[in-house]
Protein backbone atom coordinates (compact mmCIF):
# COMPACT_ATOMS: atom_id res chain seq x y z
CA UNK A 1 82.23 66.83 144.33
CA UNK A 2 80.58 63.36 144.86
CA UNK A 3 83.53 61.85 143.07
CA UNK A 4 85.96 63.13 145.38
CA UNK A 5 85.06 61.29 148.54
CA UNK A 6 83.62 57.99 149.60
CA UNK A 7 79.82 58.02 149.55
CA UNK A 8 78.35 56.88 153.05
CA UNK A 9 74.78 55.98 153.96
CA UNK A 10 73.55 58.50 156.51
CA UNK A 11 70.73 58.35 158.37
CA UNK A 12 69.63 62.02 160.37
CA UNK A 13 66.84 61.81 163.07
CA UNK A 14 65.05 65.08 163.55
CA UNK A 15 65.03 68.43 160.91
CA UNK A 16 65.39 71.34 162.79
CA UNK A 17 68.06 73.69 161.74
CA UNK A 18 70.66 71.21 162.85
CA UNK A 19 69.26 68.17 161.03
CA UNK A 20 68.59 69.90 157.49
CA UNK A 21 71.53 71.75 157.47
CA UNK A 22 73.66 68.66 158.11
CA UNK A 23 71.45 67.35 155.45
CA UNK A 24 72.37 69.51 153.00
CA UNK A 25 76.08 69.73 153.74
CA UNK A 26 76.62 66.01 153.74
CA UNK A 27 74.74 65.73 150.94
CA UNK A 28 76.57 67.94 148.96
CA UNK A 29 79.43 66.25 150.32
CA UNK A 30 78.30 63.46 148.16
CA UNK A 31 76.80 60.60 150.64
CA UNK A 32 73.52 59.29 150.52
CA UNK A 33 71.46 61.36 152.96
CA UNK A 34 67.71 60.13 154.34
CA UNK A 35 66.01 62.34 157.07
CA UNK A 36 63.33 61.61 159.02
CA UNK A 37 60.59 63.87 160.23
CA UNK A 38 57.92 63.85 162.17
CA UNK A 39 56.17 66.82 160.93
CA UNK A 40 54.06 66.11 157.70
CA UNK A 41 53.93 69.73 157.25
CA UNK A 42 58.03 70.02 157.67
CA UNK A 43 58.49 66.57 155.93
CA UNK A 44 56.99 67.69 152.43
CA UNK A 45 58.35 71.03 152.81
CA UNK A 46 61.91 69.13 153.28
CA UNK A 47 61.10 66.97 150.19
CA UNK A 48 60.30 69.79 147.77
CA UNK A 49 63.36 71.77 149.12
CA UNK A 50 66.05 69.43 149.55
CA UNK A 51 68.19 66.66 147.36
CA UNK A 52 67.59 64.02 150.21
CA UNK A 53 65.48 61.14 150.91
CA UNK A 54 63.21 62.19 153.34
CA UNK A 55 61.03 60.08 155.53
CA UNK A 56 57.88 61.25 157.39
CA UNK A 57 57.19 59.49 160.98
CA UNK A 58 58.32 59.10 164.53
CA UNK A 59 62.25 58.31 164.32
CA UNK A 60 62.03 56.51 167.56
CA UNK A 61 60.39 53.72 166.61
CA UNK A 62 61.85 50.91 165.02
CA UNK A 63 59.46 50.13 162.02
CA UNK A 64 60.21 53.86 160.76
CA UNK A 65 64.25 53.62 161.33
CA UNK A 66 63.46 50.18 158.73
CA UNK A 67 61.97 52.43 156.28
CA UNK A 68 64.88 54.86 156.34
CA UNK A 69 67.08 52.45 155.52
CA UNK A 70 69.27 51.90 158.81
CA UNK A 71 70.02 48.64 158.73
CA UNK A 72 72.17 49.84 155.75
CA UNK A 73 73.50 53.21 157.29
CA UNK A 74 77.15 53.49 158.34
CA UNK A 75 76.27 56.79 160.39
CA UNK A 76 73.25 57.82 162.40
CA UNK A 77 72.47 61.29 163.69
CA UNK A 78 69.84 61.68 166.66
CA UNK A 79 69.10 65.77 166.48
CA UNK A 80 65.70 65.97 167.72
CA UNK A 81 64.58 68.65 170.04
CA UNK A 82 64.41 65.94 172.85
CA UNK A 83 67.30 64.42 174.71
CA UNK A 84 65.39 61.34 175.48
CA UNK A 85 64.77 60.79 171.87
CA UNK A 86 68.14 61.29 170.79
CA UNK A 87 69.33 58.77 173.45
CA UNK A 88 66.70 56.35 172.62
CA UNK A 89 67.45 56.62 168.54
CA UNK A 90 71.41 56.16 169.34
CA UNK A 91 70.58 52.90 171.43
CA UNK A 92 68.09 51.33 168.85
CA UNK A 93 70.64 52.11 166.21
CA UNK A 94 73.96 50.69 168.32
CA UNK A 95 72.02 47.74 169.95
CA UNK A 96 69.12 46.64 167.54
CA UNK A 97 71.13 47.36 164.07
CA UNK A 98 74.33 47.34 164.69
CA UNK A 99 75.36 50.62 163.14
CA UNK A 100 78.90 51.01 163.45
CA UNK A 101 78.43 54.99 164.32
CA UNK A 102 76.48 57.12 166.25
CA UNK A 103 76.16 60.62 167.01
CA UNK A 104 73.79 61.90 169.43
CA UNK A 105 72.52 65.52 170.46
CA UNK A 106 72.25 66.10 173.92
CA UNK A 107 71.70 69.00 176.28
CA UNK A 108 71.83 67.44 179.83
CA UNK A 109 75.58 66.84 180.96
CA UNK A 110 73.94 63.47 182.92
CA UNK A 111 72.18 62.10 179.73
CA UNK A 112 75.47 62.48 178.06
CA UNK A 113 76.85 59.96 180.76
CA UNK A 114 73.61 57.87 180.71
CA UNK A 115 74.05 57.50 176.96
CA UNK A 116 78.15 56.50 177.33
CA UNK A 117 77.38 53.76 179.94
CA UNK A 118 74.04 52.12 178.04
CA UNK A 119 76.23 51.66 174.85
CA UNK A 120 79.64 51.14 176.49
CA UNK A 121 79.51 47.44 175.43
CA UNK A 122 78.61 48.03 172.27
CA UNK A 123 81.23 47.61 169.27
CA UNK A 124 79.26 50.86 167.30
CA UNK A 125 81.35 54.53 167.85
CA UNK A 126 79.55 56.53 169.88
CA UNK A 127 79.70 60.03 170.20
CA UNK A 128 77.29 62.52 171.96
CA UNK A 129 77.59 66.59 171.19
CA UNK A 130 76.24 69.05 173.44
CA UNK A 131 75.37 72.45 172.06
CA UNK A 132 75.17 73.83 175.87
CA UNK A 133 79.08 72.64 176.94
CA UNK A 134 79.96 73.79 173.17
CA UNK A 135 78.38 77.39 173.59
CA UNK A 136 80.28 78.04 177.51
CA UNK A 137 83.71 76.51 175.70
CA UNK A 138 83.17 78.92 173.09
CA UNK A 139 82.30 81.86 175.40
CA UNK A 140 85.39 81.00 178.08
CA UNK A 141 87.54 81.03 175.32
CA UNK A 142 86.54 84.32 174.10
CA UNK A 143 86.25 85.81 177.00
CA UNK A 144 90.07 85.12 177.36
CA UNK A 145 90.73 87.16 174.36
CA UNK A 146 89.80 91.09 174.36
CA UNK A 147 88.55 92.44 171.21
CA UNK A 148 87.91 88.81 169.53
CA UNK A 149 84.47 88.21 167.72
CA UNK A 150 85.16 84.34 167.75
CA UNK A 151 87.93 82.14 169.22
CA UNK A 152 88.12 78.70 168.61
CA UNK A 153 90.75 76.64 170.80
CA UNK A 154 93.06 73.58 169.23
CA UNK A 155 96.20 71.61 170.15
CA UNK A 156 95.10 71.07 173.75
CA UNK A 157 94.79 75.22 174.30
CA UNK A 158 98.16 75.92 173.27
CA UNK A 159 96.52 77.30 169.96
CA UNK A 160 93.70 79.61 169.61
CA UNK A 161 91.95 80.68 166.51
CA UNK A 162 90.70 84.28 167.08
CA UNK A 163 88.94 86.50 164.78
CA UNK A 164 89.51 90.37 164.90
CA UNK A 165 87.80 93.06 163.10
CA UNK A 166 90.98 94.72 161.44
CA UNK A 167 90.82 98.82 162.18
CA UNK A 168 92.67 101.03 160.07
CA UNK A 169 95.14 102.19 163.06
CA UNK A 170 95.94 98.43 163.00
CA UNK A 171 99.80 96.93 162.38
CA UNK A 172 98.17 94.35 160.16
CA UNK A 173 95.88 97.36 158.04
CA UNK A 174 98.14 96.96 154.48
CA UNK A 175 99.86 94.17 155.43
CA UNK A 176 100.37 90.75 153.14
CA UNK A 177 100.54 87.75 155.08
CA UNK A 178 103.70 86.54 153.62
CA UNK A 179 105.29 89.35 155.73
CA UNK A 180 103.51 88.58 158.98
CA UNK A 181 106.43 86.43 159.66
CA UNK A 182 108.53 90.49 159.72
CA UNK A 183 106.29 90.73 162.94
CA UNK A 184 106.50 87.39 164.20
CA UNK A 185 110.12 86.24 163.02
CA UNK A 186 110.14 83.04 166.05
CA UNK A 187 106.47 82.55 167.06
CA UNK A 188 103.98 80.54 165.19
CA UNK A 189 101.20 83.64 164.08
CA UNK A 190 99.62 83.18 160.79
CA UNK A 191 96.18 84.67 159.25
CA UNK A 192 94.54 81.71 158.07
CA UNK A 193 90.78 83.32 157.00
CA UNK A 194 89.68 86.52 155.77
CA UNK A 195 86.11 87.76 155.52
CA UNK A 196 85.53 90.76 153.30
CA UNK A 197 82.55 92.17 152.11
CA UNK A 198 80.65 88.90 151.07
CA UNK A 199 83.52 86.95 150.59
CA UNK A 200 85.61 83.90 152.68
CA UNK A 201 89.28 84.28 151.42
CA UNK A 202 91.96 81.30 152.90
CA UNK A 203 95.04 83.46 151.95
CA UNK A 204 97.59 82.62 150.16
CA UNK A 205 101.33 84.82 151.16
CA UNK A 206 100.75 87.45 148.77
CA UNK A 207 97.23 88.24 149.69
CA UNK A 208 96.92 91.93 151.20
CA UNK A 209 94.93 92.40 155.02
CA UNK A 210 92.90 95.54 154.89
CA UNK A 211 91.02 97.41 157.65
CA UNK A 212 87.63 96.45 157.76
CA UNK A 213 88.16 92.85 156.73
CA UNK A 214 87.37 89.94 159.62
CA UNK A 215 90.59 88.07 159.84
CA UNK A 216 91.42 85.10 161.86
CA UNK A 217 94.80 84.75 163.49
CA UNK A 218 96.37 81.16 164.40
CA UNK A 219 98.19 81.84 167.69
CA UNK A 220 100.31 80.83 169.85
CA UNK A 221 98.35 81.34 173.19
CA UNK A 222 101.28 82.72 174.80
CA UNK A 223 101.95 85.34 172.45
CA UNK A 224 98.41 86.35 172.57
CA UNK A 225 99.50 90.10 174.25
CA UNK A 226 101.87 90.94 171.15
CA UNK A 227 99.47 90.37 168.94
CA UNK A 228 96.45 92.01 170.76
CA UNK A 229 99.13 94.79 170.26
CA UNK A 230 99.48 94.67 166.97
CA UNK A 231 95.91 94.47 165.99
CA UNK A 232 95.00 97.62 168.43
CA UNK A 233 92.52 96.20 170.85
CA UNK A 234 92.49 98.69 173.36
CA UNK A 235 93.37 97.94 177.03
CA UNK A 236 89.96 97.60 179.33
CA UNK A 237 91.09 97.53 183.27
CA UNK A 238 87.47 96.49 184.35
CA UNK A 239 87.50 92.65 185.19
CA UNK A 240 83.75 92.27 186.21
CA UNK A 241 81.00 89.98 184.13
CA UNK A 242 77.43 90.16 183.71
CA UNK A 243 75.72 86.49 182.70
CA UNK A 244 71.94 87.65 181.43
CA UNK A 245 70.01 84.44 182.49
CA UNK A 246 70.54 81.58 184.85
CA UNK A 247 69.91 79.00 182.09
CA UNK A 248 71.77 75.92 182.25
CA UNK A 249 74.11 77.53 179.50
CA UNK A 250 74.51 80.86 182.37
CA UNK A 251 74.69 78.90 185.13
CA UNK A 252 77.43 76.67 183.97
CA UNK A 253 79.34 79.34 182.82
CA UNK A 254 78.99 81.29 185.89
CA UNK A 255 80.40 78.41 187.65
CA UNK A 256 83.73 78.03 185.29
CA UNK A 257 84.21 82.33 185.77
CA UNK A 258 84.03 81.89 189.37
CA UNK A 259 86.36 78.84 189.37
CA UNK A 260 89.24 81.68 187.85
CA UNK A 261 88.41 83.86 190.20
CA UNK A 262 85.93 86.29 187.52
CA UNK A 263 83.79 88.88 189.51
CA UNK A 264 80.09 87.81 188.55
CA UNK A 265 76.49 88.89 188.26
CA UNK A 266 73.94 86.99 187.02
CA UNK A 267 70.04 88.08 186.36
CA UNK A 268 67.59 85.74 185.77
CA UNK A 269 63.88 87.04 185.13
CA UNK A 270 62.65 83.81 186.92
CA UNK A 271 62.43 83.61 190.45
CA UNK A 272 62.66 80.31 191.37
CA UNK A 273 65.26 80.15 188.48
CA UNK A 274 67.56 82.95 190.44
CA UNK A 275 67.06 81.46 193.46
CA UNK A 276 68.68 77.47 192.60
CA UNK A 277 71.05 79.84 190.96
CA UNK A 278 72.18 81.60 194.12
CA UNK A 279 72.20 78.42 196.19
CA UNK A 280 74.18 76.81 193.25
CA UNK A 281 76.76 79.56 192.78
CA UNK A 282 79.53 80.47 195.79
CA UNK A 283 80.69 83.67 195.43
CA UNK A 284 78.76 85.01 192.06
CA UNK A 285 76.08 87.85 193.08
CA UNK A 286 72.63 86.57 191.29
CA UNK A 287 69.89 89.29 190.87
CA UNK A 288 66.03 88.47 190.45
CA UNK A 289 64.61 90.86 187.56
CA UNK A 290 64.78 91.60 183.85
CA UNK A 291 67.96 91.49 181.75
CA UNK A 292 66.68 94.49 179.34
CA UNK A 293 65.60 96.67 182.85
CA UNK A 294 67.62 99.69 182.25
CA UNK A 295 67.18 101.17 185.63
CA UNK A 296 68.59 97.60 186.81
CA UNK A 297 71.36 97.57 185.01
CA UNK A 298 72.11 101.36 185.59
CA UNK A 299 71.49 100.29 189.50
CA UNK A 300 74.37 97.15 189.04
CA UNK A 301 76.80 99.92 187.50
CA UNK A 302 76.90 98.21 184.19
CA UNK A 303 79.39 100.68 182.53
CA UNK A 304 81.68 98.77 184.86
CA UNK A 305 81.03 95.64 183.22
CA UNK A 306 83.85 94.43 181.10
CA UNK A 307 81.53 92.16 179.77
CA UNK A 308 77.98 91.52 178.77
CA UNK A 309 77.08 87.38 178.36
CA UNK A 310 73.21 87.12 177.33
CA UNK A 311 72.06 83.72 177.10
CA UNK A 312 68.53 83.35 177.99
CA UNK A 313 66.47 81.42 175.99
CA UNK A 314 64.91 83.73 174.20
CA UNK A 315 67.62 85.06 171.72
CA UNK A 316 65.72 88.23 170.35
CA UNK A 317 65.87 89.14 174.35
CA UNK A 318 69.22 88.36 174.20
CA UNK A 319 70.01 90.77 171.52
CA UNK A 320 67.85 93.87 172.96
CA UNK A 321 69.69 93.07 176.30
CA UNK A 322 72.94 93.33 174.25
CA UNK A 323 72.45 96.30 172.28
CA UNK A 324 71.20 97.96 175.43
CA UNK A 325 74.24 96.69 177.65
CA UNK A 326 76.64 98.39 174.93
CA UNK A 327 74.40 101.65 175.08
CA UNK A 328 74.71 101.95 178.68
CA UNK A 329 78.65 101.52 178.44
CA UNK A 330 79.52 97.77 178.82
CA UNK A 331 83.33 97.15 177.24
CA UNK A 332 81.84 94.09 175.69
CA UNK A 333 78.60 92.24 174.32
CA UNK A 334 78.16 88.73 173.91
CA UNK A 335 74.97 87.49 172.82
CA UNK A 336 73.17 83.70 172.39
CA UNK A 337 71.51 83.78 169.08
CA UNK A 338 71.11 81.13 166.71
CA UNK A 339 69.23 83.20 163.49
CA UNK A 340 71.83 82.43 161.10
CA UNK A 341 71.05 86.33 159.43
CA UNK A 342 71.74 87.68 162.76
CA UNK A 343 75.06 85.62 163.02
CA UNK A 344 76.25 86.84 159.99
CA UNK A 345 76.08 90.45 161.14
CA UNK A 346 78.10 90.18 164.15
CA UNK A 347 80.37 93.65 164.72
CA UNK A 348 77.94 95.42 162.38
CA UNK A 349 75.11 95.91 164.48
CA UNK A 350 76.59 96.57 168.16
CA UNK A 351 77.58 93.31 169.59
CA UNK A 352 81.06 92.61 170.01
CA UNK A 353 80.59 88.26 169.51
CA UNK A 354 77.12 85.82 168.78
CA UNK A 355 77.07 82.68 169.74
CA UNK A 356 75.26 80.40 167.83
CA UNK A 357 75.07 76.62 169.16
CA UNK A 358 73.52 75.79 166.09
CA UNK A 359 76.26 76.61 164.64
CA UNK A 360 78.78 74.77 167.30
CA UNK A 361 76.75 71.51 166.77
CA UNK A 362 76.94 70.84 163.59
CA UNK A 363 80.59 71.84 163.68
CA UNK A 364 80.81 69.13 166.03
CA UNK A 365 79.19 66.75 164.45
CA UNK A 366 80.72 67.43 160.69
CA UNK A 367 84.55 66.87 162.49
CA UNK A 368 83.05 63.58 164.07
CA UNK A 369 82.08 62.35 160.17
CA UNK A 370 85.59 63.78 158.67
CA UNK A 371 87.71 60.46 159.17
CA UNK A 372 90.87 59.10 159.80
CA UNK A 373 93.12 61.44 162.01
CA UNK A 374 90.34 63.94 162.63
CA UNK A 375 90.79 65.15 166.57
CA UNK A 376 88.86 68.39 166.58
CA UNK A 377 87.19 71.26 164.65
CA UNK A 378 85.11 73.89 164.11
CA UNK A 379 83.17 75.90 161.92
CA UNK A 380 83.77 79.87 162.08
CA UNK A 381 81.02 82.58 161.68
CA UNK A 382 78.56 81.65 158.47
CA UNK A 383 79.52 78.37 158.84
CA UNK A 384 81.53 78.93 155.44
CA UNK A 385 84.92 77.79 156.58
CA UNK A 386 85.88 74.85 158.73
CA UNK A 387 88.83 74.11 160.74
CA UNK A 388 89.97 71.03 161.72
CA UNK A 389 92.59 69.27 163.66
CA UNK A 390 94.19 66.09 162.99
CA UNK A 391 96.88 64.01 163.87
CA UNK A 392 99.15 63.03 161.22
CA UNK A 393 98.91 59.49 159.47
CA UNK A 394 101.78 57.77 158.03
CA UNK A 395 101.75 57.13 154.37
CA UNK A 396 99.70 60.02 153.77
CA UNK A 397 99.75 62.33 151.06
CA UNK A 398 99.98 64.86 153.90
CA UNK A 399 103.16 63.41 155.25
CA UNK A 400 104.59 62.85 151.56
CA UNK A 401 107.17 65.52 151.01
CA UNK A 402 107.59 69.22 151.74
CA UNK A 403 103.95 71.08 151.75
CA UNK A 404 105.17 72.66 148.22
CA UNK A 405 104.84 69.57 147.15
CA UNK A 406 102.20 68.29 148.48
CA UNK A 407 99.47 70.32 146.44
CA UNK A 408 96.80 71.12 148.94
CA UNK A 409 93.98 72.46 146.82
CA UNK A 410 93.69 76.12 146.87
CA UNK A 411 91.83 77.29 149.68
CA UNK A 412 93.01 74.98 151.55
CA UNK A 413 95.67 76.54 154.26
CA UNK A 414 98.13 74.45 156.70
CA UNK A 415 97.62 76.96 159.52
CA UNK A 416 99.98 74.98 162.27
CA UNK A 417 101.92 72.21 163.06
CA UNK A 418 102.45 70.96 166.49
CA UNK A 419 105.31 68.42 167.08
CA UNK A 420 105.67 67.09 170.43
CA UNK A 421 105.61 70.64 172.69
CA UNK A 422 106.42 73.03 169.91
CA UNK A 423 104.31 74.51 167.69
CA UNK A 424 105.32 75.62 164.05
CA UNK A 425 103.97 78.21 161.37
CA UNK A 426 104.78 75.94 158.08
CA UNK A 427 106.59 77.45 155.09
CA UNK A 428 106.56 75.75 151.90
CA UNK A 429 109.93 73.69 152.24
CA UNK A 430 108.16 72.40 156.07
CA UNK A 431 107.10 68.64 155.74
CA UNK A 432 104.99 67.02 158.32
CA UNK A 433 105.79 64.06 160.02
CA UNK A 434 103.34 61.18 161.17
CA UNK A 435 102.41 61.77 164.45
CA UNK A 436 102.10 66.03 164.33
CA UNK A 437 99.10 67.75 165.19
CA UNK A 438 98.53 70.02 161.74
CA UNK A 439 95.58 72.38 161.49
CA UNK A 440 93.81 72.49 158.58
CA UNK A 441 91.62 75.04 157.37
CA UNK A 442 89.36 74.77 154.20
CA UNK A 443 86.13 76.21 152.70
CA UNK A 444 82.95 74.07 153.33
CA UNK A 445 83.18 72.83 150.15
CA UNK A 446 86.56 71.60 150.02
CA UNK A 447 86.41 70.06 153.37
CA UNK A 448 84.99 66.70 152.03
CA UNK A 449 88.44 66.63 150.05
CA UNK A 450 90.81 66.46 153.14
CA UNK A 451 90.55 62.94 153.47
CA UNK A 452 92.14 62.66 150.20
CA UNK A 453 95.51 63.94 151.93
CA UNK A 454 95.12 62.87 155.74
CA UNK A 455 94.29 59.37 155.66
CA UNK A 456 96.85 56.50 154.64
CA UNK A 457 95.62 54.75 151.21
């Protein structure tokens, strides 16, 4: 794989789950990964179990950045647990060494602000992620589509990426998805990954959907109903949600439900927590007790709940709360959890969607290391198949010929083309033009091969 991409010096800050498992992926991406720990404990563990460079000591000093080799990285990443860090590791590596990018983790929307003005004058590319504004995107955006156990938004929200559990009542149960296009002869609907059993499939037209596989639907947002029809999601008239903890992830999302009008409740198990919540919020209700209180929730009518959001900070109490919400009759439970076992068993053990920001950062960050063209992406569920956006670059392989000609590797899919306001499904004899928005979507392991077709030479 090494051979198939240009090798970059990258420099990580911080191994938590984010950090290594950038680690790994870039690394097997084939660039030159160091990582730097503060943890002896973590930082020989690291060593022994990973094919990077690792270096033990405080990543916010300068001496230790020397060590690791950044006056020689193209790319740092500041994941540490600490905002403060993260900003402080982004500076010293824009300001002191010059590195041309930077990506920095931050939770607090006014760090992220703090960070853009301290480095505005330098020449490095900066870029900060935030796992909280990730994780209520993610959640609006599902919460927009019924029945969904992950949505993923593109092409300025024109496009969603939504995947549904198929049932066997379902149009699509049987179907090959070279005859989606029976059910969707002008509108731009295309299944673009299929999870079944163990396996990620990116289907080719004469692969067959089958009820019980996980398949993800490119779609036109406005023909979102029709195919809602099609895949059997029943209708649910209730319009009410429940947020389970005022965190800044509940509060924030509280606020964007009531800004569309949403019917909220929010519980918070802390009481001065519930209270800034109920003198931040207008019109949401906000409730002082626990989230897994069943004669609370029984007391709120919570089988009149179209939906369940638990995001406290303590993710196994997010997942009792959920299981219990569904037992108690919610139409819907979506749950912050970021054990990458329990992500992987979304739909099979009682909750309807997981939200992992682990997950949504490093999706964020991998799309911000991509290249040329990139504009967005995301990883789905397992992190085992990324999407990504990008904007079309003349004298590209992508922009060659017709996309039969073009050879995309298998498993990798053209899921959509957007040209100026209209959106396309692309057949084989379909060329894209520079300029187009085209979604690509890929295995993880592929994904360090896209450059090969979207940049220019």
């Amino acid at each position: 794989m090494g051979e198939d991409v240009e090798s970059r010096n990258i420099l990580i800050v911080g191994a938590g789950q984010v950090g290594r498992t950038l680690a790994q992926r870039l690394s097997g991406d084939g660039h030159d990964v160091t990582l730097v720990e503060d943890d002896a404990g973590k930082a020989q563990e690291l060593h022994d179990g990973l094919d990077v460079q690792v270096v033990e000591g405080n990543g916010s000093t300068a001496a230790v950045l020397r060590e690791a080799g950044v006056e020689s990285a193209s790319l740092v990443v500041a994941s540490t647990d600490s905002d403060e860090i993260n900003m402080l590791v982004g500076l010293m590596a824009a300001q002191l060494f010059q590195v041309p990018h930077v990506v920095v983790r931050v939770r607090d929307p006014r760090h992220e602000s703090g960070f853009a003005q301290l480095v505005a004058a330098q020449s490095a590319e900066h870029v900060t992620v935030n796992p909280n504004t990730a994780a209520v995107d993610r959640i609006a955006t599902l919460l927009e589509v019924p029945g969904a156990l992950d949505v993923v938004s593109f092409m300025g929200g024109a496009l969603l990426v939504a995947g549904f559990k198929i049932r066997t009542d379902s149009d699509f149960a049987g179907l090959r998805v070279s005859d989606m296009q029976l059910l969707f002869a002008s509108t731009p609907t295309l299944a673009v990954a299929i999870h079944r059993d163990d396996d990620w499939i990116i289907p080719h037209g004469s692969e067959e959907i089958r009820a019980g596989d996980l398949v993800y639907f490119a779609i036109a947002r406005h023909e979102l109903q029709d195919v809602l029809s099609l895949v059997g999601v029943p209708k649910d008239k209730r319009h009410r949600v429940l947020v389970a903890g005022a965190s800044r992830i509940g509060l924030e999302l509280a606020r964007r439900l009531e800004s569309l009008d949403v019917r909220v409740l929010v519980i918070e198990e802390d009481a001065e927590r519930a209270q800034h919540a109920g003198e931040e919020l207008k019109n949401a209700v906000v409730l002082h007790g626990l989230v897994t209180d069943q004669t609370l929730l029984e007391n709120e009518e919570i089988e009149g709940v179209s939906t369940f959001v638990a995001v406290t900070p303590d993710h196994e109490t997010n997942l009792v709360a959920g299981l219990l919400a569904k037992r108690l009759g919610v139409g819907r439970a979506v749950v912050l959890v970021d054990n990458p076992a329990l992500v992987a068993m979304v739909g099979e053990v009682g909750i309807d969607a997981i939200i992992s920001p682990r997950s949504l950062t490093i999706g964020l960050t991998l799309h911000h290391i991509r290249g040329e063209g990139v504009r967005s992406g995301a990883a789905l569920l397992e992190d085992q198949v990324e999407i990504v956006e990008v904007e079309a670059v003349r004298g590209s392989r992508l922009t060659s010929g017709p996309l039969s000609e073009v050879k995309l590797p298998r498993g990798v899919l053209v899921g959509a083309i957007r040209r100026g306001s209209e959106l396309l499904v692309p057949r084989g004899r379909d060329q894209v033009a520079p300029g187009d928005r085209v979604l690509l979507v890929t295995t993880v392991d592929l994904a360090p091969k896209l450059g090969d077709f979207t940049e220019a030479p």
